[in-house]
Protein backbone atom coordinates (compact mmCIF):
# COMPACT_ATOMS: atom_id res chain seq x y z
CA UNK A 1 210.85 79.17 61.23
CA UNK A 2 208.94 80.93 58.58
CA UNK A 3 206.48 79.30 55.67
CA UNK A 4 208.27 78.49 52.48
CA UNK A 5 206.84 77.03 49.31
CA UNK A 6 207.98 73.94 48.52
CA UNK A 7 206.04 74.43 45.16
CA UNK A 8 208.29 77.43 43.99
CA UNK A 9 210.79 75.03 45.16
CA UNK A 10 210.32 72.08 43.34
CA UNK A 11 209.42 74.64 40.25
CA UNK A 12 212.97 75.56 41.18
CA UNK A 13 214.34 72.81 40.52
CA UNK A 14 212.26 71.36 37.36
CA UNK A 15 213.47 74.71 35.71
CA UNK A 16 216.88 73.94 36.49
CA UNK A 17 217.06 70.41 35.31
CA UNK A 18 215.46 71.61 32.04
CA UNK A 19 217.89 74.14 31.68
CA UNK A 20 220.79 72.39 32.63
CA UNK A 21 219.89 68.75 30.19
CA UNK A 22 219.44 71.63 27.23
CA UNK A 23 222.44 72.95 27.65
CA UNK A 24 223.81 69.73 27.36
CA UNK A 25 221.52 68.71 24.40
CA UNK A 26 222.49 71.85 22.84
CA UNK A 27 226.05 72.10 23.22
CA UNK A 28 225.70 75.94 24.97
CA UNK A 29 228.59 76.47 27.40
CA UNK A 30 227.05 79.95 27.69
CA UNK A 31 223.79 78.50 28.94
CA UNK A 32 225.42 76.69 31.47
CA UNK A 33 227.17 80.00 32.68
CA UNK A 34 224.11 82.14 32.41
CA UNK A 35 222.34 79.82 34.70
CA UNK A 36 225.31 79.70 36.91
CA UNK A 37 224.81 83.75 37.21
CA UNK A 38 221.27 83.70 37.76
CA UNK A 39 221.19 80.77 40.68
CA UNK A 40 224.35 83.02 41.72
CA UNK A 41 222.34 86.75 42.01
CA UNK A 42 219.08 83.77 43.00
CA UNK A 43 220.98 83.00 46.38
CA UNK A 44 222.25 86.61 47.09
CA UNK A 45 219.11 88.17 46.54
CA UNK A 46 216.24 85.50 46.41
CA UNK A 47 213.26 88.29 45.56
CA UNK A 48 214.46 88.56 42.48
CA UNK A 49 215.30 84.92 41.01
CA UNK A 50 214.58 84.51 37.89
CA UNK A 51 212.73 81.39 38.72
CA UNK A 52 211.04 82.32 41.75
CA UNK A 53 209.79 84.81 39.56
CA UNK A 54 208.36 82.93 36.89
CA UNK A 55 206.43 80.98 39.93
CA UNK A 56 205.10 83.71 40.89
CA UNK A 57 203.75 85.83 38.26
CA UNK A 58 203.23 83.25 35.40
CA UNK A 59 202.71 79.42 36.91
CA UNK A 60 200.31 80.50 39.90
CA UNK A 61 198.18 83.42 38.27
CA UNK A 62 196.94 81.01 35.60
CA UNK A 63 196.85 78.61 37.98
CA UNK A 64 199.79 75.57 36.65
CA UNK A 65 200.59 75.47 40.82
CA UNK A 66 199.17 75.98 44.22
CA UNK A 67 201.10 77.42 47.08
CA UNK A 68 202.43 74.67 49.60
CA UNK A 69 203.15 76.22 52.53
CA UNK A 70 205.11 74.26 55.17
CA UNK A 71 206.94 75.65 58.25
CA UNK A 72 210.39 75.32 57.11
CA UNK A 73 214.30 77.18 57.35
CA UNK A 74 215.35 79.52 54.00
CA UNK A 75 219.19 78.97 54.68
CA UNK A 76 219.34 75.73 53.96
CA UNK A 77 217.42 76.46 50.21
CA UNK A 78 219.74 79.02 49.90
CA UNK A 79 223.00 77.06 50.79
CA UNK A 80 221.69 74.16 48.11
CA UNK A 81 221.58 77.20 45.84
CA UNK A 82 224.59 78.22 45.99
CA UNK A 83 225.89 75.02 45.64
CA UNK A 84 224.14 74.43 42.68
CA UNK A 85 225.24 77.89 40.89
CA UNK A 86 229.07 77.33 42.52
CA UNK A 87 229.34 73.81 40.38
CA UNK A 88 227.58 75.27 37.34
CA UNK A 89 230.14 77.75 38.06
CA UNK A 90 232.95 75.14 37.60
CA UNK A 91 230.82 73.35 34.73
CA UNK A 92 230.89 76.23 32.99
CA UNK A 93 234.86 76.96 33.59
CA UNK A 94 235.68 73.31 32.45
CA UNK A 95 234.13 73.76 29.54
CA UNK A 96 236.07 76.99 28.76
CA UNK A 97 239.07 74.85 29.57
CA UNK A 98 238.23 72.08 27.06
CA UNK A 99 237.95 70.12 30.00
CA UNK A 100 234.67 69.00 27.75
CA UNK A 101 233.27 65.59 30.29
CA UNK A 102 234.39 67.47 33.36
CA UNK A 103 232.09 70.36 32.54
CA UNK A 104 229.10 68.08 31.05
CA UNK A 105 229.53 65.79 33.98
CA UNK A 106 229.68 68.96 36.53
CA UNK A 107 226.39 70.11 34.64
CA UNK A 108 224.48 66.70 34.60
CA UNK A 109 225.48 66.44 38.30
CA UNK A 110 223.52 69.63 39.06
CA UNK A 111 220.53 68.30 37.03
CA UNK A 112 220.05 64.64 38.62
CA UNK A 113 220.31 66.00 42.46
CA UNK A 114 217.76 68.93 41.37
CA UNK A 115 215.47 65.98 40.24
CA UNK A 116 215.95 63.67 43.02
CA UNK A 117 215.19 66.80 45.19
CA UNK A 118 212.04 66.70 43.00
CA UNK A 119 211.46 62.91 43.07
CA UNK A 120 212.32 61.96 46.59
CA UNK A 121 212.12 65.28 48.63
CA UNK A 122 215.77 65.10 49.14
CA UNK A 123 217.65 68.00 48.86
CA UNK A 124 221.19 66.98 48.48
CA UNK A 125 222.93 71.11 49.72
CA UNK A 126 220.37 70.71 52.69
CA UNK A 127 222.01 67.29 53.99
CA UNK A 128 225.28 68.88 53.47
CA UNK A 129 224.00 72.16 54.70
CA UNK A 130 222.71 70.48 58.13
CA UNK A 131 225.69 68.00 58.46
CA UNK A 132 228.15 71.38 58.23
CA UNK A 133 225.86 72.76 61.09
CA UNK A 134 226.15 69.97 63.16
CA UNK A 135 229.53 69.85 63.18
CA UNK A 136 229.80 73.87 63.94
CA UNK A 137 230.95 74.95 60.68
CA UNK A 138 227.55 76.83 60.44
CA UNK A 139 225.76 78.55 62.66
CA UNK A 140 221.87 78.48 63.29
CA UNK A 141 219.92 81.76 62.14
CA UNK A 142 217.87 83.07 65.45
């Protein structure tokens, strides 16, 4: 297990709810499928999300956060990731379709289980991530 920081997490995920609700507010398709590419190029190559970022070179030099470390596994952050920029994906596809509540709904969907993650430490692509491993569909990282 390594240490992650459930701080850049939960920043994580308060960025992504904003994001999300203004796109919605808004009316922006395209900000729901920018977002969608940035989670996307976020879970392939995590160093340089756009949000991890902004943790770590803006909200804990002038001191917004504080690191909280906790011995914890990456993949299934990752895997909620993914998930997360796979239905903003389809969000963002509905709404090219004029399927206009499918998108919103797809969208809003993204933004409540980033907050409950936020709210009540649950991480809704974790449970799913662990219940796929459990049932051999993944396989545990040595």
């Amino acid at each position: 297990m390594n240490k992650i920081d459930h701080n850049a997490i939960k920043f994580n995920q308060v960025s992504l709810t904003i994001v999300t609700v203004l796109a919605f507010l808004a009316t922006a398709p395209w900000l729901v499928g920018v977002l969608a590419l940035v989670l996307a190029a976020s879970t392939a190559w995590p160093q340089w999300g756009l949000f991890r970022l902004l943790y770590q070179r803006v909200a804990l030099p002038l001191g917004l956060l504080r690191a909280n470390l906790h011995e914890d596994e990456q993949a299934p952050h990752r895997f909620s990731q993914g998930v997360g920029a796979a239905f903003l994906g389809f969000s963002w596809i509905a709404l090219q379709a004029d399927a206009v509540v499918l998108g919103w709904v797809l969208d809003l969907l993204v933004a409540v289980l980033a907050m409950v993650n936020v709210v009540f430490d649950f991480c809704a692509g974790c449970f799913v991530y662990y219940q796929l491993r459990r049932a051999g569909l993944i396989k545990q990282q040595a």
